[in-house]
Protein backbone atom coordinates (compact mmCIF):
# COMPACT_ATOMS: atom_id res chain seq x y z
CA UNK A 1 -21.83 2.92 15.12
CA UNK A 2 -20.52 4.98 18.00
CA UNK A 3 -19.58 8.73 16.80
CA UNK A 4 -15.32 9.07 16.66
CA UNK A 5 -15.64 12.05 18.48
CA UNK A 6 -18.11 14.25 21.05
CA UNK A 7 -17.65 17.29 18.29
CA UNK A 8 -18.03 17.73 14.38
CA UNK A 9 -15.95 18.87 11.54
CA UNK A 10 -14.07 22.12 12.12
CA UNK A 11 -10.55 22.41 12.51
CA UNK A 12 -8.04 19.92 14.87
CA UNK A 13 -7.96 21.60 18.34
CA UNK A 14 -4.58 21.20 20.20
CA UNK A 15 -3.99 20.26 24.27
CA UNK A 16 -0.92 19.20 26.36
CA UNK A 17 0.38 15.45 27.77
CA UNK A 18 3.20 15.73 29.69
CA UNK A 19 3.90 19.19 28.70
CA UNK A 20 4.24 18.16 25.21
CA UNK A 21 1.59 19.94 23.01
CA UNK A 22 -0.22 17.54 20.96
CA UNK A 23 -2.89 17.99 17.92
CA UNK A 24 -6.12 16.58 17.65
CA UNK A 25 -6.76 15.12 14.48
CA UNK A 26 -9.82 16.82 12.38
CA UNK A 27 -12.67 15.08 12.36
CA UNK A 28 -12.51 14.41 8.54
CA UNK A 29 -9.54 12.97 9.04
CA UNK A 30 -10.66 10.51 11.88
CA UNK A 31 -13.80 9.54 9.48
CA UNK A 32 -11.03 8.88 6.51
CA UNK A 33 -9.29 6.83 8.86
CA UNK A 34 -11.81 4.65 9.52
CA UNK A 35 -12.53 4.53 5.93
CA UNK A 36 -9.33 3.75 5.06
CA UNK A 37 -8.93 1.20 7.81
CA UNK A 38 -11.94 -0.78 5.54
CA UNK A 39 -10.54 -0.58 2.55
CA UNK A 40 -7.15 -2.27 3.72
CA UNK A 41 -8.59 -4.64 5.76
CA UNK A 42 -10.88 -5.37 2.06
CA UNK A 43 -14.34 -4.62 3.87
CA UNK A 44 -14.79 -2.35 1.15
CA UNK A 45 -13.86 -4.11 -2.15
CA UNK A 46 -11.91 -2.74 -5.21
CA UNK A 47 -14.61 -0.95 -7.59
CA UNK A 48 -17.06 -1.11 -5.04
CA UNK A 49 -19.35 1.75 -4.16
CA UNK A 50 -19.21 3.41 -1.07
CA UNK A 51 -22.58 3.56 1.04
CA UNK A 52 -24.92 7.14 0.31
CA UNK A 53 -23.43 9.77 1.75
CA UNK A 54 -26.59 9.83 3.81
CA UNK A 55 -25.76 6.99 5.65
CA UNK A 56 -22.48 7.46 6.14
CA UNK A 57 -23.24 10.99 7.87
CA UNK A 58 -25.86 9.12 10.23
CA UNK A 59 -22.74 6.19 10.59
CA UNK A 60 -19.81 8.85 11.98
CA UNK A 61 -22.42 11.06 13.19
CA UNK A 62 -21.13 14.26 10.77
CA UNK A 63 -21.93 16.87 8.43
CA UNK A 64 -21.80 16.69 4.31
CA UNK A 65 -19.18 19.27 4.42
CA UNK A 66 -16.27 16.88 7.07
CA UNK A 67 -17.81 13.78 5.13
CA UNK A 68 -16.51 15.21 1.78
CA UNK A 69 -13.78 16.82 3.40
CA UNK A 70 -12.58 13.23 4.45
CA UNK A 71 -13.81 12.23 0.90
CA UNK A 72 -10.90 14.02 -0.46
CA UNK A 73 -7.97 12.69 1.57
CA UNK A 74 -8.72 9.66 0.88
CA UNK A 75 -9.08 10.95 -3.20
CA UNK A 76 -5.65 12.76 -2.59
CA UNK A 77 -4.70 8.92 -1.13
CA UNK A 78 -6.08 7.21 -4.41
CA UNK A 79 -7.81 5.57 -2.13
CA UNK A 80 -11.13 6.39 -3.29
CA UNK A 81 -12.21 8.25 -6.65
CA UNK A 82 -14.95 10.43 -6.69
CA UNK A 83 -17.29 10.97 -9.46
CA UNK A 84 -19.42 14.38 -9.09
CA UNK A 85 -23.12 14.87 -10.27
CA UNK A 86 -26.50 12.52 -10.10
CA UNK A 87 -25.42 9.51 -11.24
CA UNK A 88 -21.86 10.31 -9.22
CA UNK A 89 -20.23 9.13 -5.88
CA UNK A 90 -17.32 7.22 -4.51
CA UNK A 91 -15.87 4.38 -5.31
CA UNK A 92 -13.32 2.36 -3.62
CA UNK A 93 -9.72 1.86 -5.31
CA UNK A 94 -7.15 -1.03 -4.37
CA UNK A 95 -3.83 0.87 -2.94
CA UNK A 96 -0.83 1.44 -5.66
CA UNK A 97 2.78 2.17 -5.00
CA UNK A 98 2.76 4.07 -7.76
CA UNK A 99 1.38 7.07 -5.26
CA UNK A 100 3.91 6.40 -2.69
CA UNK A 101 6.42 6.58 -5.19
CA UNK A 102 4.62 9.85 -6.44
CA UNK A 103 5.04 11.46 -2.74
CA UNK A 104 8.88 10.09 -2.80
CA UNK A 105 9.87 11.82 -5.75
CA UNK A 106 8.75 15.01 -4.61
CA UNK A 107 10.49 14.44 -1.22
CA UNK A 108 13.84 13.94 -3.23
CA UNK A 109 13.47 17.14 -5.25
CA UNK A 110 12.80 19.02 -2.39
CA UNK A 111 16.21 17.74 -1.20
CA UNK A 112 18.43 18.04 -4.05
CA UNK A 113 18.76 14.40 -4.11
CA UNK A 114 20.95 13.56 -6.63
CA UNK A 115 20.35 10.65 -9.46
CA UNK A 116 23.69 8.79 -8.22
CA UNK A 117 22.09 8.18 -4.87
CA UNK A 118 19.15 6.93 -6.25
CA UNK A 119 20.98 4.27 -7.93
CA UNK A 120 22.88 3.38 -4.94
CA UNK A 121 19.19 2.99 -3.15
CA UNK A 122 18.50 0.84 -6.18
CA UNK A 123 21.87 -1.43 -6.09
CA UNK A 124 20.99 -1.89 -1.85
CA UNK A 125 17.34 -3.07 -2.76
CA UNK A 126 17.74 -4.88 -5.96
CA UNK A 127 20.88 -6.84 -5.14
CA UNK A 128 19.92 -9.04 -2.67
CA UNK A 129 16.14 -9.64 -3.86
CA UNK A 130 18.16 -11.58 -6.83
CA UNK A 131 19.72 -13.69 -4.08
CA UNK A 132 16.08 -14.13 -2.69
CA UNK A 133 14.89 -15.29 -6.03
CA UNK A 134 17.74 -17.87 -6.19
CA UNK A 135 16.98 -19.01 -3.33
CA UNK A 136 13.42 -19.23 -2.68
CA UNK A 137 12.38 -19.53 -6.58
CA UNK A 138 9.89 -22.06 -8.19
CA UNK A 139 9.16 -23.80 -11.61
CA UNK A 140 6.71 -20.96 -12.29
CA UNK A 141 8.79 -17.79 -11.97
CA UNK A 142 11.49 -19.77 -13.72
CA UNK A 143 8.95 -19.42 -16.65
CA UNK A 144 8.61 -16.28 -16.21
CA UNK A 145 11.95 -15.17 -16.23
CA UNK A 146 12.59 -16.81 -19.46
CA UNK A 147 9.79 -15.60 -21.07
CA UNK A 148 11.00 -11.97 -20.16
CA UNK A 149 14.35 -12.37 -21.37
CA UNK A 150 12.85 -14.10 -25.32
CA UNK A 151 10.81 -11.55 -25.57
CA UNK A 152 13.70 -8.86 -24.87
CA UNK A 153 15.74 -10.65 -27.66
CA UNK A 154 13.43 -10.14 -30.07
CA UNK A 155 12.89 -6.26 -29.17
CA UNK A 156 17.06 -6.15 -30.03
CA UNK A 157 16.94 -3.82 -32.96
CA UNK A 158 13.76 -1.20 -31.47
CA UNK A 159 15.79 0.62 -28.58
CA UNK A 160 12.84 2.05 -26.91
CA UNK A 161 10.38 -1.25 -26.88
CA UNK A 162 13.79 -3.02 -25.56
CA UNK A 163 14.61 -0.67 -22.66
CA UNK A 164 10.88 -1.07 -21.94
CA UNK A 165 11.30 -4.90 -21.53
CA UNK A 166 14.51 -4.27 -19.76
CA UNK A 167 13.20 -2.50 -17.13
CA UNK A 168 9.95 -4.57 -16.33
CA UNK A 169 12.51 -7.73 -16.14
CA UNK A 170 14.48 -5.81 -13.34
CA UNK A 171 10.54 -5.27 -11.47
CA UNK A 172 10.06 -8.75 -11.96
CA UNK A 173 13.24 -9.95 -10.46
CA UNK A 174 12.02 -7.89 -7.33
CA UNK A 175 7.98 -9.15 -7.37
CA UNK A 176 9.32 -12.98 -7.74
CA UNK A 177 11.94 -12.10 -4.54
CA UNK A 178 8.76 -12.45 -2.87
CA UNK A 179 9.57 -9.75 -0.04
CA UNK A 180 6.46 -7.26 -0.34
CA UNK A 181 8.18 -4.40 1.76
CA UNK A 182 11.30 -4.46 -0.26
CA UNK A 183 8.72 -4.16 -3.55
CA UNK A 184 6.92 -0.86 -2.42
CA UNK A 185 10.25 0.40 -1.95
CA UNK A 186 11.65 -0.53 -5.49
CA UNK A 187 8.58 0.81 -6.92
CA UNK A 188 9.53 4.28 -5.18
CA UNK A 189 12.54 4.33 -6.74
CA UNK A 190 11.86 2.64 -10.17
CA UNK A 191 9.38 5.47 -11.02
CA UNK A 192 12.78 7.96 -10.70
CA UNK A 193 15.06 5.47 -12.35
CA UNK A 194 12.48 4.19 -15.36
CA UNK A 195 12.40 8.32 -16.16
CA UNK A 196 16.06 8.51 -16.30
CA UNK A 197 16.39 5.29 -18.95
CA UNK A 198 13.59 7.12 -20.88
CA UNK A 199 15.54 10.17 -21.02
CA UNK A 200 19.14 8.11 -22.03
CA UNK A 201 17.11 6.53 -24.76
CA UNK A 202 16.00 9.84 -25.86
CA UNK A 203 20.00 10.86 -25.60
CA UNK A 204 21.68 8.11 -27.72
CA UNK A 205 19.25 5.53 -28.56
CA UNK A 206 20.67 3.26 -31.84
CA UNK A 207 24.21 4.21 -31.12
CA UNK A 208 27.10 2.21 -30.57
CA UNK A 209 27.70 2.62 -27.12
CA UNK A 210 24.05 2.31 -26.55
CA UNK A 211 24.21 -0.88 -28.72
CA UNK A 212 27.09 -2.21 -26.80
CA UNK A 213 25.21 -1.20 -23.25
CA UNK A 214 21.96 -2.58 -24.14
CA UNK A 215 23.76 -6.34 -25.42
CA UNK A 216 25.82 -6.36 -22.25
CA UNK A 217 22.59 -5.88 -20.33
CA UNK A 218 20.41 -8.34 -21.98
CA UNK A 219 23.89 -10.79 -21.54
CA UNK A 220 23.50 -10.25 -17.57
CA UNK A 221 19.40 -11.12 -17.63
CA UNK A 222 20.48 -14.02 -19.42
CA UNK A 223 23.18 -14.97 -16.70
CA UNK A 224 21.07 -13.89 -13.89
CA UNK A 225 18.53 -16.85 -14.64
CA UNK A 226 20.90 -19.46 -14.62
CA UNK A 227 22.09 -18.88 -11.56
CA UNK A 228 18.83 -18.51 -10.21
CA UNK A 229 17.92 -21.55 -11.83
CA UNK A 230 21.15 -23.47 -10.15
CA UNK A 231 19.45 -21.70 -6.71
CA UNK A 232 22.80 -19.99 -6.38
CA UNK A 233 21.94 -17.24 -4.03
CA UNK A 234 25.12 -15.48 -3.69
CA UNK A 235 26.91 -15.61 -7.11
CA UNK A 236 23.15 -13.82 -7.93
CA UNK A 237 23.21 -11.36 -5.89
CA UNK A 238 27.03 -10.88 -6.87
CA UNK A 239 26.15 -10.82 -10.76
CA UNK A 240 23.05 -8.59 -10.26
CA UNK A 241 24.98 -6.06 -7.80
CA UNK A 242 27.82 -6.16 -10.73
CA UNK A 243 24.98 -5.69 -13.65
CA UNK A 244 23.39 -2.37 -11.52
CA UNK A 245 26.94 -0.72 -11.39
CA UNK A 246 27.81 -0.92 -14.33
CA UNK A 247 24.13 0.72 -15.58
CA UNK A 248 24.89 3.42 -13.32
CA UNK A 249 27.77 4.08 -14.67
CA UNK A 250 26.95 4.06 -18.37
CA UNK A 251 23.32 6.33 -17.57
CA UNK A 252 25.23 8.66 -15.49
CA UNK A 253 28.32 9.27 -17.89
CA UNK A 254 28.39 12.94 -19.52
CA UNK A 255 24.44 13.43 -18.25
CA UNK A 256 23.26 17.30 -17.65
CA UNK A 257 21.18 15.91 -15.56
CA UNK A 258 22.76 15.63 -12.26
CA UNK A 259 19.63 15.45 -9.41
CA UNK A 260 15.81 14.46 -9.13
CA UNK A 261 15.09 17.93 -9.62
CA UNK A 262 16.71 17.89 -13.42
CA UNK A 263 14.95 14.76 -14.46
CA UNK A 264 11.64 15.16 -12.87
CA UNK A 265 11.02 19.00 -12.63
């Protein structure tokens, strides 16, 4: 393979287009994103080892030091992991939200972003994917979305293993919507919002108001699948944009915990 660049490693240079100064990307990060181009496009399989380093210094035409350099962006990526010693080396990992939605949350502290608006975010994304589901739904997720809501029954009297079930049923009514965009972006959210249920249980878990919250929930799950069983899209969305306010309002009630910052930091 052709080398990315006429020059190795070292640090990105800088020149002007138009007037406009623009950066030159490192070479370690050109090599990582060809690497990274591989693993998306699955050239390079989940769990499967990279090539020697050897190789892939004679491939980009680079020294150990940018190969490892680009080694660890895509590590800082999750990308790849990276196992050190003899027997070590790289090995290719299948891209997670769950690092997006790492990178999110520390966005949101940064700006004081408080817990209500990340709710509101929630109620905009959530909302309509149950209309989705109504509309676009199969046999199969059907299934699915009554075995979530037995299984929450049964978890009636353990607070924690039921808010646990509660919140994987509202994931699942967002994977079945079948919109893969609008599930990255719940998952960047959910990671904020899943923290803030743990906390409530922590709060008042077993009391009555809990009790009372956690029935009128599990009534709206219930509701919510027979109207996406009847395929009716917007008395769905209408129920599930209903069920999100009034979770908002019960988790945010009397909290001390007023921003992203609080919960997470």
């Amino acid at each position: 393979m052709t080398s990315t660049t006429g020059r190795q490693g070292g640090g990105g240079g800088g020149g002007r287009v138009n007037g406009v100064k623009v950066r030159v990307p490192k070479m370690a990060e050109l090599v990582a994103a060809q690497l990274r181009r591989k693993i998306v496009r699955g050239e390079l399989a989940e769990g499967e080892a990279l090539p020697a380093e050897s190789a892939l210094m004679a491939e980009f035409a680079v020294s150990r030091p940018t190969l490892r350099e680009a080694f660890r962006v895509l590590e800082s990526e999750s990308l790849i992991s990276v196992r050190r010693g003899a027997r070590g080396g790289a090995r290719v990992q299948t891209p997670e939200g769950t690092v997006a939605a790492r990178y999110a949350g520390v966005v949101l502290e940064y700006r004081g972003t408080t817990l209500k608006d990340v709710y509101d975010a929630r109620t905009v994304i959530e909302a309509p994917c149950a209309g989705l589901l109504a509309e676009g739904r199969t046999d199969e997720d059907l299934v699915r979305l009554r075995a979530a809501v037995a299984e929450a029954e049964t978890l009636m009297d353990n607070p924690s293993a039921f808010i646990r079930a509660h919140m994987e049923f509202h994931a699942l009514v967002v994977e079945l919507a079948g919109n893969e965009t609008l599930s990255v972006l719940n998952g960047m959210v959910r990671h904020i919002i899943d923290q803030a249920n743990w906390s409530h249980v922590d709060l008042d878990a077993g009391s009555p108001e809990n009790v009372r919250a956690n029935r009128r929930g599990f009534r709206a799950h219930g509701a919510l699948v027979e109207l996406v069983a009847a395929r009716r899209t917007e008395a769905a969305e209408e129920l599930w944009r209903l069920h999100l306010q009034e979770a908002e309002d019960y988790l945010l009630q009397n909290r001390s915990m007023t921003t992203v910052l609080d919960l997470l930091g």
